[in-house]
C-alpha atoms as a PDB file:
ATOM      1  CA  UNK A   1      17.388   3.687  67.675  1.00  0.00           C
ATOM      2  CA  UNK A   2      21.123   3.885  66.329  1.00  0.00           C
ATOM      3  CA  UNK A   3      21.432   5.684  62.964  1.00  0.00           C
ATOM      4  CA  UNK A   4      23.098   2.287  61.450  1.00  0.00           C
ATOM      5  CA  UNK A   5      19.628   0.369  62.789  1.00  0.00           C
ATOM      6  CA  UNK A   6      17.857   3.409  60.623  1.00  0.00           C
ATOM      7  CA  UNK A   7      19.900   2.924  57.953  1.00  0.00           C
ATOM      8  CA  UNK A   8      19.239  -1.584  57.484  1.00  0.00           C
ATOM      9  CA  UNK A   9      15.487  -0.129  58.007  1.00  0.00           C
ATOM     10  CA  UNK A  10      15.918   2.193  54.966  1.00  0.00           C
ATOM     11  CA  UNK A  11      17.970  -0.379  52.944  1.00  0.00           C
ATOM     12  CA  UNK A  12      14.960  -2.991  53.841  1.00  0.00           C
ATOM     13  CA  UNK A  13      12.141  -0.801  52.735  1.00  0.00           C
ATOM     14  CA  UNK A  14      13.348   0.467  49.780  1.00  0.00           C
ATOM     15  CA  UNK A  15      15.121  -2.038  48.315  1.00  0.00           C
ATOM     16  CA  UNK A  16      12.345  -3.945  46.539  1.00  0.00           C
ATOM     17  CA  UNK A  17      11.173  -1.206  44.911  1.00  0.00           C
ATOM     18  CA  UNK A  18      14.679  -0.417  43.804  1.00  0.00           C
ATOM     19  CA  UNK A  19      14.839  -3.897  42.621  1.00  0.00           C
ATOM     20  CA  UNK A  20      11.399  -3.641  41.219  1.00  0.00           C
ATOM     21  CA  UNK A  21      11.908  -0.353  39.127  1.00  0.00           C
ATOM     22  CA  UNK A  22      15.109  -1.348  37.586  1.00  0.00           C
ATOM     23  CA  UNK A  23      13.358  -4.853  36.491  1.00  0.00           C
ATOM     24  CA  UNK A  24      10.568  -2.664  34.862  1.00  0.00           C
ATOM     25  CA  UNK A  25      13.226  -0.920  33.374  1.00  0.00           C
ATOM     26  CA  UNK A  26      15.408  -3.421  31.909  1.00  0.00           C
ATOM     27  CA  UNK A  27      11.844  -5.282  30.897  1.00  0.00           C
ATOM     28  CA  UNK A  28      11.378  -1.729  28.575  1.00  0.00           C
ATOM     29  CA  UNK A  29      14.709  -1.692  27.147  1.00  0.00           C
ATOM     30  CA  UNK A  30      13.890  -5.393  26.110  1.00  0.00           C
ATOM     31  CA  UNK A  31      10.914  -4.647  24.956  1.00  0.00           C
ATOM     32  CA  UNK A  32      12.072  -1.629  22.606  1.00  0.00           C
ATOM     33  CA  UNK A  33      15.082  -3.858  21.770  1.00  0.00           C
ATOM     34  CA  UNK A  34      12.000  -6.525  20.203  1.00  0.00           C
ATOM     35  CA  UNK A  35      10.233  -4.286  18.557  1.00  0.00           C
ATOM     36  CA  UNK A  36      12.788  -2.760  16.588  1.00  0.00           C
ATOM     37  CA  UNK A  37      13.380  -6.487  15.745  1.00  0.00           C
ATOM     38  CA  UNK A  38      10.103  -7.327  14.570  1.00  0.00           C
ATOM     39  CA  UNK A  39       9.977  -3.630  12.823  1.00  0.00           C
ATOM     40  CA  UNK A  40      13.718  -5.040  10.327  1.00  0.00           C
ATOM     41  CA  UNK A  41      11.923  -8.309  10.435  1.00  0.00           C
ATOM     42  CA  UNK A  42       8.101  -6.911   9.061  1.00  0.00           C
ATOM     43  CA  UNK A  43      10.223  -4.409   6.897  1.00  0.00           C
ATOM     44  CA  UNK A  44      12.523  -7.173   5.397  1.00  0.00           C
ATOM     45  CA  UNK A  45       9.027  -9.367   4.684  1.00  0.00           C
ATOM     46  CA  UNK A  46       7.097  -6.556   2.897  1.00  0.00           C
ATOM     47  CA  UNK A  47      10.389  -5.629   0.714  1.00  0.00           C
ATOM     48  CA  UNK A  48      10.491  -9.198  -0.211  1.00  0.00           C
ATOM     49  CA  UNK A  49       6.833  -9.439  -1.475  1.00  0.00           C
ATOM     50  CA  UNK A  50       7.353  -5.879  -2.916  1.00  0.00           C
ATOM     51  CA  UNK A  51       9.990  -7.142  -5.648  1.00  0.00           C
ATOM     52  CA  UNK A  52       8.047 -10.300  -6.632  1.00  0.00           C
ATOM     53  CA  UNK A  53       4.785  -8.111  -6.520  1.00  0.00           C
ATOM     54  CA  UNK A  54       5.288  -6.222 -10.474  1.00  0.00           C
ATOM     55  CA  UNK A  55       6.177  -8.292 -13.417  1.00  0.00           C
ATOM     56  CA  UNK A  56       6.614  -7.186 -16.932  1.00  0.00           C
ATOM     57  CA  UNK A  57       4.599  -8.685 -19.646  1.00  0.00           C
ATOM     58  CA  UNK A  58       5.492  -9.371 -23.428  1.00  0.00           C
ATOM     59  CA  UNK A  59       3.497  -6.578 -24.289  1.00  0.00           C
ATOM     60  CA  UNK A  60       5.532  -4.643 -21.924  1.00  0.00           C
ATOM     61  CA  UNK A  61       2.247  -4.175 -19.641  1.00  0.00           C
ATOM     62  CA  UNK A  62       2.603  -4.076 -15.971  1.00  0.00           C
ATOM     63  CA  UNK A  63       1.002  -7.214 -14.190  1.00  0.00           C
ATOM     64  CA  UNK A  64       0.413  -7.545 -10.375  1.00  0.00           C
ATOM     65  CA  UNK A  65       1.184 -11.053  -8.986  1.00  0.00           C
ATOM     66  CA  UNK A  66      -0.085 -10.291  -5.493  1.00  0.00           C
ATOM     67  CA  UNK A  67      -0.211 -14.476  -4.644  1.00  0.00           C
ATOM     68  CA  UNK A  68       3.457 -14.171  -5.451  1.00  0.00           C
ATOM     69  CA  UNK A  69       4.375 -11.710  -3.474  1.00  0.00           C
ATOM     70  CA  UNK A  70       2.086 -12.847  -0.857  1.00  0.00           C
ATOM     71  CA  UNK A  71       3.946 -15.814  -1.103  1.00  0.00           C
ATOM     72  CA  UNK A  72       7.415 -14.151  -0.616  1.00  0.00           C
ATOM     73  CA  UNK A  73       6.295 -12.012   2.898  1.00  0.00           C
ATOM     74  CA  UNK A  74       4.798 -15.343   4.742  1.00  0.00           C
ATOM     75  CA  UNK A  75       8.336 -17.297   3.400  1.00  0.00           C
ATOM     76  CA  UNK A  76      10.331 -13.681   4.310  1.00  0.00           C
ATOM     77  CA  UNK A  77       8.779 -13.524   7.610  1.00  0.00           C
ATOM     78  CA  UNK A  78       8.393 -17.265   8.521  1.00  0.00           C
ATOM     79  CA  UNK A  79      12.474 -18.108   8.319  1.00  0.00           C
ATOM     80  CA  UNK A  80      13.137 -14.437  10.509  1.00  0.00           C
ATOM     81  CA  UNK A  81      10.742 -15.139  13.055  1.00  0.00           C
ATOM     82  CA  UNK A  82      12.406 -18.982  13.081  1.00  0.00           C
ATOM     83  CA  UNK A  83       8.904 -20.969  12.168  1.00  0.00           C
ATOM     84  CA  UNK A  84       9.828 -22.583   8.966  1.00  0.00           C
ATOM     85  CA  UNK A  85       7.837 -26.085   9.164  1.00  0.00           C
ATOM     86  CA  UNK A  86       5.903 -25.273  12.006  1.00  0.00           C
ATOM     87  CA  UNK A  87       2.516 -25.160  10.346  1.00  0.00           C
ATOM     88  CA  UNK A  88       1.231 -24.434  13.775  1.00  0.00           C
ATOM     89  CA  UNK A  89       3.057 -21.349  14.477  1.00  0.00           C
ATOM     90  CA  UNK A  90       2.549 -20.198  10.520  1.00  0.00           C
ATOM     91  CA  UNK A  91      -0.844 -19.932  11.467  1.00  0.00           C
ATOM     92  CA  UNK A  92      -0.771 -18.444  14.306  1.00  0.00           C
ATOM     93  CA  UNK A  93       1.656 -15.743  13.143  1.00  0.00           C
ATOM     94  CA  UNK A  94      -1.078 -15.496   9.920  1.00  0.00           C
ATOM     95  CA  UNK A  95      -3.854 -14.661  12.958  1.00  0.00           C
ATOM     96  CA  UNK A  96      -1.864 -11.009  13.766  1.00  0.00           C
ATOM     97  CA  UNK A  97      -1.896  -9.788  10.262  1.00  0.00           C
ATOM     98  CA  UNK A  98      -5.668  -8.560   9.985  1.00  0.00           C
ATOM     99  CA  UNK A  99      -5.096  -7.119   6.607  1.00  0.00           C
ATOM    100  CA  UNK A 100      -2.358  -7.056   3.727  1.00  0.00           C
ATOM    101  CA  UNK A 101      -3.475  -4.189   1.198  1.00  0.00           C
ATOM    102  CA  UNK A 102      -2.035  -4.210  -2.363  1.00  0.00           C
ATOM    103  CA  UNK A 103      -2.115  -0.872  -4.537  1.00  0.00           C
ATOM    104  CA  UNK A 104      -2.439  -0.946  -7.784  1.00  0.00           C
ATOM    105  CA  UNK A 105      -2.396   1.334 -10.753  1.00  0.00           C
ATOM    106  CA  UNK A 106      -6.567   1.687 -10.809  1.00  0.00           C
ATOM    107  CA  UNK A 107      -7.349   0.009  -7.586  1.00  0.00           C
ATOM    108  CA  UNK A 108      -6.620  -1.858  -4.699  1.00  0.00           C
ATOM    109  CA  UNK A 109      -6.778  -5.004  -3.426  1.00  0.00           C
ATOM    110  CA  UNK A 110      -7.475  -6.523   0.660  1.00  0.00           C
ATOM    111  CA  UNK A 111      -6.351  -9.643   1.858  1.00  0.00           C
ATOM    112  CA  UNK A 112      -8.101 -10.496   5.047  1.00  0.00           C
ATOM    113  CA  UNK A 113      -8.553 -13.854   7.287  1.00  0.00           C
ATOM    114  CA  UNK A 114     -12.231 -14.885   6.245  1.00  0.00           C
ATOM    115  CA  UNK A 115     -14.316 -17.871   7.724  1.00  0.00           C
ATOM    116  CA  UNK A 116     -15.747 -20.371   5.262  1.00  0.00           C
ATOM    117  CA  UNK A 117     -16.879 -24.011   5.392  1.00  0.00           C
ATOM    118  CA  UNK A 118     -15.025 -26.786   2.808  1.00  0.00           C
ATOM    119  CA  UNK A 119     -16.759 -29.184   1.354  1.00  0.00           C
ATOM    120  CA  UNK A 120     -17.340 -31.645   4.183  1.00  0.00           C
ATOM    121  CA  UNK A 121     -18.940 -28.327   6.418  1.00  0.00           C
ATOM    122  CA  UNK A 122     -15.705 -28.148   8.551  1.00  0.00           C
ATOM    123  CA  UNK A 123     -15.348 -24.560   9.378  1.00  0.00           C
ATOM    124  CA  UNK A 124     -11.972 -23.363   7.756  1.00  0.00           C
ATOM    125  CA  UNK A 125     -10.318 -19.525   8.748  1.00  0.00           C
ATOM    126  CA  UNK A 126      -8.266 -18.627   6.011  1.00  0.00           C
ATOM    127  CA  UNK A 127      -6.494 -15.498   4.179  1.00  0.00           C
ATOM    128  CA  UNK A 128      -8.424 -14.646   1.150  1.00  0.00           C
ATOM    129  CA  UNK A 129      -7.684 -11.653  -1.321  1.00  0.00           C
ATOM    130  CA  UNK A 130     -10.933  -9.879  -2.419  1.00  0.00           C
ATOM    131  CA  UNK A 131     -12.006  -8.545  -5.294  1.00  0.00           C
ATOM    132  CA  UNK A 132     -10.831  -5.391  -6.417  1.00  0.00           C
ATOM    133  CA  UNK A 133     -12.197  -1.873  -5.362  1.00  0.00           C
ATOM    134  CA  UNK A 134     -11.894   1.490  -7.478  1.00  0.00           C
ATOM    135  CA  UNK A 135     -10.666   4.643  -6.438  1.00  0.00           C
ATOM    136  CA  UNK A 136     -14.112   6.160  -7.434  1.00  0.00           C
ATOM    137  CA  UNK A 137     -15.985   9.456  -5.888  1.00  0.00           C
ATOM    138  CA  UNK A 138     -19.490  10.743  -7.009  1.00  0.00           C
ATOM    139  CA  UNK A 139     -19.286  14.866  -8.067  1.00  0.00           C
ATOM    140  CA  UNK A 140     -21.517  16.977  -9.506  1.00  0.00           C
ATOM    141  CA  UNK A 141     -22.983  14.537 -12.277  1.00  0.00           C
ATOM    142  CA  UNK A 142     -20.003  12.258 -12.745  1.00  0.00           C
ATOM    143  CA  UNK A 143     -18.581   9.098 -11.274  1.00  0.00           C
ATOM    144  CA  UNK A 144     -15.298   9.437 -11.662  1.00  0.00           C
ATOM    145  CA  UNK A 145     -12.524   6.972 -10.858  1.00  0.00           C
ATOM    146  CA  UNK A 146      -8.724   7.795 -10.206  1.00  0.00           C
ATOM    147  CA  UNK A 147      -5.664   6.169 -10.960  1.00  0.00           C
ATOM    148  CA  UNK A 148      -1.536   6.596  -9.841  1.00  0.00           C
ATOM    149  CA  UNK A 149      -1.353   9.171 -12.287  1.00  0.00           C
ATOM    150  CA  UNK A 150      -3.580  11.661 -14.110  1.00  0.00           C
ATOM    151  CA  UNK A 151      -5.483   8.862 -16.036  1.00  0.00           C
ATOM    152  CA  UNK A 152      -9.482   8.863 -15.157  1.00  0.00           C
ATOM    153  CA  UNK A 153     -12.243   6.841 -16.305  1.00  0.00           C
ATOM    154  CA  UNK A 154     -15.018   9.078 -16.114  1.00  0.00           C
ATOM    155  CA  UNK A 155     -19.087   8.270 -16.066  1.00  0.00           C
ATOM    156  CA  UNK A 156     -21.625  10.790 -16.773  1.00  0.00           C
ATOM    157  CA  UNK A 157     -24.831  10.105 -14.547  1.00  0.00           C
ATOM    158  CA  UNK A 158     -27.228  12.480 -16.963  1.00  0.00           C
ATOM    159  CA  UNK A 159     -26.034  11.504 -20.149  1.00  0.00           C
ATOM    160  CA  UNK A 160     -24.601   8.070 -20.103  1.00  0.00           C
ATOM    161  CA  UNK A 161     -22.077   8.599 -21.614  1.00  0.00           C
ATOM    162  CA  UNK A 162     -18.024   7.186 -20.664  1.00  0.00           C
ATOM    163  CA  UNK A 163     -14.941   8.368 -20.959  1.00  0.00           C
ATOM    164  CA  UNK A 164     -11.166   7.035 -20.273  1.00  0.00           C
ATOM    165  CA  UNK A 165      -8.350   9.217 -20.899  1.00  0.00           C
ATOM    166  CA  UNK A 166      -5.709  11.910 -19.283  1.00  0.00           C
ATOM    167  CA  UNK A 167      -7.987  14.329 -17.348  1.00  0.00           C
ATOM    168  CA  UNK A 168      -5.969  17.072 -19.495  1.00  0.00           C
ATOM    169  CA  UNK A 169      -6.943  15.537 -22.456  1.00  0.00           C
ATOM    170  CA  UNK A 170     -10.876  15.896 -21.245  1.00  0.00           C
ATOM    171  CA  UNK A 171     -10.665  19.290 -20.409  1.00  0.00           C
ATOM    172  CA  UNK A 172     -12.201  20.458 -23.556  1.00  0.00           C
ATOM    173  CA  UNK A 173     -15.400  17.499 -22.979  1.00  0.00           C
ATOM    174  CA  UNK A 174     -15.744  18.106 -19.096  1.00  0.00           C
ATOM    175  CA  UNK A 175     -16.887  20.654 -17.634  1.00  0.00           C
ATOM    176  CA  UNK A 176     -16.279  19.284 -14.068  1.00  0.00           C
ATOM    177  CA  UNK A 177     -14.063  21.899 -11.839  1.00  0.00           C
ATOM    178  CA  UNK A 178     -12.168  19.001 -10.517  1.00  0.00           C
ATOM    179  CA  UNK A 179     -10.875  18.117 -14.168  1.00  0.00           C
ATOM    180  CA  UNK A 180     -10.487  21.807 -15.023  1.00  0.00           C
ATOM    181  CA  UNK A 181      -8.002  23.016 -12.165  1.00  0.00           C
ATOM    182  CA  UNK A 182      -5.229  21.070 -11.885  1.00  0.00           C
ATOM    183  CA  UNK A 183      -4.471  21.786  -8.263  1.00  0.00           C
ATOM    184  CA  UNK A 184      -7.758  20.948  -7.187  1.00  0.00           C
ATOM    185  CA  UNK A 185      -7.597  17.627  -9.365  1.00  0.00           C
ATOM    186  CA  UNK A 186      -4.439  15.973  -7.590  1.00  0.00           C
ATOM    187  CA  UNK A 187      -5.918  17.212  -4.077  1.00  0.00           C
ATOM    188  CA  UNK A 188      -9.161  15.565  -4.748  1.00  0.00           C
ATOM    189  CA  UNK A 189      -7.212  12.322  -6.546  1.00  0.00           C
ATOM    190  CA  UNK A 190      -4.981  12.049  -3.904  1.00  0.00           C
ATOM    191  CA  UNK A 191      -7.622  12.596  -1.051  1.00  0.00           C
ATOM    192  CA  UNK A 192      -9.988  10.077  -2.576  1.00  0.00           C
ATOM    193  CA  UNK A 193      -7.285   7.115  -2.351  1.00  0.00           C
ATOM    194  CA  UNK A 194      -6.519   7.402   0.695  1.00  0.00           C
ATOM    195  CA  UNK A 195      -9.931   7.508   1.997  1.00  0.00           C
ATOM    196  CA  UNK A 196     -10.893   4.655  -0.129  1.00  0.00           C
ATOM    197  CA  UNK A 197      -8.035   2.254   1.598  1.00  0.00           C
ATOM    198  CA  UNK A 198      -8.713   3.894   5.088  1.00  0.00           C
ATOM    199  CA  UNK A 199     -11.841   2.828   4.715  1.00  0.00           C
ATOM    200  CA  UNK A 200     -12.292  -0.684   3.839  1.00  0.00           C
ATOM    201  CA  UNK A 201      -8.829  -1.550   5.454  1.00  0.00           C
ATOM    202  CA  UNK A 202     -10.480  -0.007   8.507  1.00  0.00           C
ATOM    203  CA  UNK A 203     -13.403  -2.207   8.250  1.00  0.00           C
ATOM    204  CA  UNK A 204     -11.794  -4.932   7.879  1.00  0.00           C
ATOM    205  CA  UNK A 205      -9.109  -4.657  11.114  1.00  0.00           C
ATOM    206  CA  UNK A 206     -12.119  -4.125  13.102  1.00  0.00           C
ATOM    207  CA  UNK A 207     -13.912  -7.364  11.282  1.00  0.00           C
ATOM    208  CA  UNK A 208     -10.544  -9.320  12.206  1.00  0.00           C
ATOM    209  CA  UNK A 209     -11.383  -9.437  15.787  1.00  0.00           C
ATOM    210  CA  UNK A 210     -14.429 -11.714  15.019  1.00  0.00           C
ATOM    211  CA  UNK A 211     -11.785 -14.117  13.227  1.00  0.00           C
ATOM    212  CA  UNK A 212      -9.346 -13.523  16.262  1.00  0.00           C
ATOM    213  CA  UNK A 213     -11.048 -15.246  18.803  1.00  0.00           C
ATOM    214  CA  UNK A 214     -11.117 -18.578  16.454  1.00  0.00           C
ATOM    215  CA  UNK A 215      -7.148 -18.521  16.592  1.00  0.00           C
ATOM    216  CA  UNK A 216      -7.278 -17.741  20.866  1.00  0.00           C
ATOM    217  CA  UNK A 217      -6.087 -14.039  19.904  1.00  0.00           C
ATOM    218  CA  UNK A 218      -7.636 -11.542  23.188  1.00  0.00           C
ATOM    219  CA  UNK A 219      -6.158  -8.384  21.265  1.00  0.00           C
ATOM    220  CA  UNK A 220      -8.074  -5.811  20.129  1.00  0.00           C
ATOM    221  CA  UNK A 221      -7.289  -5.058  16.953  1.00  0.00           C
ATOM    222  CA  UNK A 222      -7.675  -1.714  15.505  1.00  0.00           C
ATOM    223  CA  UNK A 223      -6.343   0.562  12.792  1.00  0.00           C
ATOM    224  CA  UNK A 224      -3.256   2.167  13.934  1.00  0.00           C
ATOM    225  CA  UNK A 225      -2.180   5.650  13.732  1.00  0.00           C
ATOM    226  CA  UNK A 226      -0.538   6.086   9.799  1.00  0.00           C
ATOM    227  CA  UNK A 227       1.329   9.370   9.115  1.00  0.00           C
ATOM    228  CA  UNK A 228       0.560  11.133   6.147  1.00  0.00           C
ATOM    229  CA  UNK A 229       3.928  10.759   4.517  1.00  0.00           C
ATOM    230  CA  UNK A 230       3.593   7.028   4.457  1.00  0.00           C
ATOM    231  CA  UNK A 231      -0.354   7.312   2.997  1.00  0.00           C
ATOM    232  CA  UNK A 232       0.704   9.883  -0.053  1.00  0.00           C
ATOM    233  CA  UNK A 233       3.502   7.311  -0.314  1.00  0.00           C
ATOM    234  CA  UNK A 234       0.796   4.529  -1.500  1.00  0.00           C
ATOM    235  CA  UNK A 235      -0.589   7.353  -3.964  1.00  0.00           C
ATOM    236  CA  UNK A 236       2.540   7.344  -5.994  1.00  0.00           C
ATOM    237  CA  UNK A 237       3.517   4.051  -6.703  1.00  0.00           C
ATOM    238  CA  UNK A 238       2.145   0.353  -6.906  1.00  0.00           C
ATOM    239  CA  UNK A 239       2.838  -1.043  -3.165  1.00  0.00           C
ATOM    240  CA  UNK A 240       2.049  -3.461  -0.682  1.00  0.00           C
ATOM    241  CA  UNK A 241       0.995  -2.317   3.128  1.00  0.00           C
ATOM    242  CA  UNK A 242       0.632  -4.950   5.796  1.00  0.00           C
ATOM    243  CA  UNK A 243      -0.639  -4.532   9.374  1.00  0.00           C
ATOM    244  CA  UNK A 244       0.972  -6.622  12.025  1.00  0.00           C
ATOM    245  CA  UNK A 245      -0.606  -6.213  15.190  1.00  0.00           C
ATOM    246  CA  UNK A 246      -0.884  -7.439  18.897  1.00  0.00           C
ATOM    247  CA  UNK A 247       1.640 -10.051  18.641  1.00  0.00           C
ATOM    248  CA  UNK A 248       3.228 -10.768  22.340  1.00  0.00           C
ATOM    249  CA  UNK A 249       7.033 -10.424  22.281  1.00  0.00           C
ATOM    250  CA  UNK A 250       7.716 -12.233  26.017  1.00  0.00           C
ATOM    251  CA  UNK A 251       8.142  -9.176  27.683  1.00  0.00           C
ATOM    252  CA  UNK A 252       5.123  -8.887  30.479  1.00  0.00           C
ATOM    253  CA  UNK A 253       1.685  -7.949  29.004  1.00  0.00           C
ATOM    254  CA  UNK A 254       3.733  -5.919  26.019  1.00  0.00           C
ATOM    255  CA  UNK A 255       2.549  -6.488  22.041  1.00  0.00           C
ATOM    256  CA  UNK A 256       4.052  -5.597  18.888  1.00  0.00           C
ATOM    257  CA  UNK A 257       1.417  -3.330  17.173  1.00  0.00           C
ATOM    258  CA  UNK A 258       3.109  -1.779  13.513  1.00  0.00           C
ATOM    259  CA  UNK A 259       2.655  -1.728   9.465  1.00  0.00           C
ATOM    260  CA  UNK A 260       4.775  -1.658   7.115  1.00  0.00           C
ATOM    261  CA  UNK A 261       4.867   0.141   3.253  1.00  0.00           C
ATOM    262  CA  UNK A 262       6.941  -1.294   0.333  1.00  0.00           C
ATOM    263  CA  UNK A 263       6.857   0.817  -2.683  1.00  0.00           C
ATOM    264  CA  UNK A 264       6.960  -1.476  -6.127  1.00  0.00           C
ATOM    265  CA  UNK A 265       8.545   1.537  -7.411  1.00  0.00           C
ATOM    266  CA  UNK A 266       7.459   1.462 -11.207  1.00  0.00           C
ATOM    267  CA  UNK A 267       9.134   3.099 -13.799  1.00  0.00           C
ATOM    268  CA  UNK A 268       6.509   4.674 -16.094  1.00  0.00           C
ATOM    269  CA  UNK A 269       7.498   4.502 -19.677  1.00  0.00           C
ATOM    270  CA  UNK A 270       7.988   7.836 -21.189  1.00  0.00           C
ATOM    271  CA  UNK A 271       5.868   7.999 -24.689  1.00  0.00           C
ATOM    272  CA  UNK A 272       6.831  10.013 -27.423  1.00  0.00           C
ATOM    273  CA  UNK A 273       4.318  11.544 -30.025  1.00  0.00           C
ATOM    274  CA  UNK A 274       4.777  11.569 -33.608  1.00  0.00           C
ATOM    275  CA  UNK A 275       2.840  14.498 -35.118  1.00  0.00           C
ATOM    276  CA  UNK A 276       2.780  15.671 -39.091  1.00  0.00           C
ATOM    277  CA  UNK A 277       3.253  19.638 -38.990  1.00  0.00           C
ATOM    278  CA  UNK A 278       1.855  22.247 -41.417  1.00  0.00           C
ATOM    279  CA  UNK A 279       5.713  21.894 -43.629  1.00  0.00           C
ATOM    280  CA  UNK A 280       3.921  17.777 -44.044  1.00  0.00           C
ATOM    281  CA  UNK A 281       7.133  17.102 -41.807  1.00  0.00           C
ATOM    282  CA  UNK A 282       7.386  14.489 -38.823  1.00  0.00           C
ATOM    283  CA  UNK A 283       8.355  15.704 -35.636  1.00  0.00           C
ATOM    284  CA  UNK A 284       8.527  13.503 -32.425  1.00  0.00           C
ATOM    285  CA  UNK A 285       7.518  15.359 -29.263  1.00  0.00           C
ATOM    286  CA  UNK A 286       7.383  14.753 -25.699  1.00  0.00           C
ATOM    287  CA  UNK A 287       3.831  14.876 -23.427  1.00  0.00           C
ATOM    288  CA  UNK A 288       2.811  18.677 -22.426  1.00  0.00           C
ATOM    289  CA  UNK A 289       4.931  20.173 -25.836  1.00  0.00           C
ATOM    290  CA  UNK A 290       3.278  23.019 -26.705  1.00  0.00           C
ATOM    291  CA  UNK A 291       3.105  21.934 -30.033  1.00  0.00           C
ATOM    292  CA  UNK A 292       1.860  18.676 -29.702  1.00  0.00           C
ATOM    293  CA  UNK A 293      -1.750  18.800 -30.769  1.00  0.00           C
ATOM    294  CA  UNK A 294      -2.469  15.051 -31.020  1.00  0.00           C
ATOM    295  CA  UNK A 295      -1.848  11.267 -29.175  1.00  0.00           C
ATOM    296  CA  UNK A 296      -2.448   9.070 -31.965  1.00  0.00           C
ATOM    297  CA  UNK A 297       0.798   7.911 -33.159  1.00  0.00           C
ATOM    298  CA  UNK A 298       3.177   7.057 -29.873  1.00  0.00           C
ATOM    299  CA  UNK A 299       6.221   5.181 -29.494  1.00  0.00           C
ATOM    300  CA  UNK A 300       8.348   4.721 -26.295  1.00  0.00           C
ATOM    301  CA  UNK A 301      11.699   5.758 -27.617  1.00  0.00           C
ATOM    302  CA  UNK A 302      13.775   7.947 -30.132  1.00  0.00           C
ATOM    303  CA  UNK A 303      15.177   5.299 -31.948  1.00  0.00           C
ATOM    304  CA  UNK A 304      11.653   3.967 -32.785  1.00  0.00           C
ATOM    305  CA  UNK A 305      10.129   7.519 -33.954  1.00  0.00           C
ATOM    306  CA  UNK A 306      13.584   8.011 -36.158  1.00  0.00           C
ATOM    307  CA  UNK A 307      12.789   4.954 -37.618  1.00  0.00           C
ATOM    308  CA  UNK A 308       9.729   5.914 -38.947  1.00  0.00           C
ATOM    309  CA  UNK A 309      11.112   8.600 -39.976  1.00  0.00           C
ATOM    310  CA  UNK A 310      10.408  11.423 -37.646  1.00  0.00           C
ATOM    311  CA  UNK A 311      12.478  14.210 -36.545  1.00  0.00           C
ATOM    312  CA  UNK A 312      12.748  15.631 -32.998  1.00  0.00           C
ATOM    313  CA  UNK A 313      10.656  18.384 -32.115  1.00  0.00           C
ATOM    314  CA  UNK A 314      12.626  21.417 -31.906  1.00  0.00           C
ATOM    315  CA  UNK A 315      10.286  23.235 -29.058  1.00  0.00           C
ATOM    316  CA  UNK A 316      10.899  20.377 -26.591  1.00  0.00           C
ATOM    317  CA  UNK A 317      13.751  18.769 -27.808  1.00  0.00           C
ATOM    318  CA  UNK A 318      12.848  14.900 -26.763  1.00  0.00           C
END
């Protein structure tokens, strides 16, 4: 055989899986292309729900509108993924999100696709927030439950009796190691709200493949790998988290399979304390002053404690 017949044999046997090998490659690069697309698209939704998520009251209280913001991710992520007015599509999009979880200050909220029947007994498959779960943990004889910062409502088991206030400021009432060592109290606060969301957002992913099959949805969902960064992110600040899984972006048997973490980013009022010294003076002083041996008289600025007539401390000069 000539070496030019060898050569149109070699071209003929190895050109399909030249052919075939760049197609799988150029399928990847689309693929990673769509997915980075979907990840400024999920991104862009979650920021969206994030700023219509805390509201200020009149009393200058935080509120949580979680159907607002709710509101703002479907309309966020309905007009980038082009499906504004397609009710059909909405819902189908609605079928990859197995859970939207909203922290807030004392607990958390789940929003998950539940199956109900209306009042005719047609069976209806809808997102539905539900009710609102603690960041609690049972030690020694207490029940204690956590907040974002060092605020604790704690039970006691033997006596009965309750208590809400800055663990610092129950120091002298509990005995509990966790409220006595400060180290050990953000470890175990910290530790405890993340395993509470891990938890039930955990259960419900895996209950969201029951739902699945009602919108024709194969995948299997489960709850993806979070790094820790991103979880002692939800322990700082009021947020939203949504899941956004299996979703097919047209490239062979590849899915989409990401969350997302929007931080509401809350600015927590600083209080000052007015406090009468020994002289029958005022003074105004700042949380942790050495000299500041009561809470009962706070204001949340300077102007207000000079006004009633208070002077600034001169230890920690507010």
């Amino acid at each position: 055989m000539k070496i030019t017949d060898l050569a149109i044999l070699f071209v003929i046997i190895t050109f399909p899986f030249v052919f075939l090998l760049n197609l799988r490659c150029d399928n990847l690069e689309l693929a990673a292309y769509k997915k980075m697309e979907l990840n400024r698209v999920l991104d862009c939704a979650v920021e969206d729900g994030v700023n219509d998520l805390v509201n200020v009251g009149g009393d200058k209280r935080v509120v949580i509108s979680k159907d607002r913001a709710l509101q703002s991710f479907y309309n966020s992520l309905f007009i980038n993924l082009d499906v504004i007015g397609n009710e059909i599509a909405q819902r189908k999009i609605t079928g990859y999100i197995p859970v939207i979880a909203v922290v807030d200050y004392d607990g958390f909220y789940i929003l998950s696709n539940d199956e109900y029947a209306d009042k005719d007994g047609y069976k209806i498959i809808s997102p539905m927030w539900k009710e609102k779960m603690p960041y609690s943990k049972v030690y020694e004889n207490y029940v204690i439950s956590f907040t974002l910062n060092e605020n604790v409502k704690i039970y006691d088991i033997l006596t009965g009796e309750y208590y809400s206030d800055s663990y610092k400021d129950l120091k002298s009432t509990i005995s509990s190691e966790i409220i006595q060592n400060d180290s050990l109290f953000e470890e175990v606060r910290r530790r405890t709200i993340i395993e509470a969301l891990k938890r039930e957002i955990n259960y419900r992913i895996n209950k969201h493949n029951e739902v699945a099959r009602q919108f024709g949805i194969t995948y299997n969902f489960s709850l993806p790998v979070i790094n820790d960064e991103d979880w002692y992110n939800t322990v700082d600040d009021i947020s939203m988290i949504v899941f956004f899984q299996g979703f097919p972006i047209g490239v062979g048997n590849e899915r989409y399979n990401s969350y997302a973490l929007g931080g509401a980013r809350v600015v927590k009022p600083i209080k000052f304390y007015i406090q009468t010294d020994v002289s029958g003076l005022e003074y105004y002083h700042k949380d942790g002053c050495p000299k500041l041996k009561t809470k009962s008289i706070a204001e949340e600025s300077q102007i207000n404690c000079a006004k009633k007539g208070a002077l600034p401390c001169p230890v920690c000069k507010p």
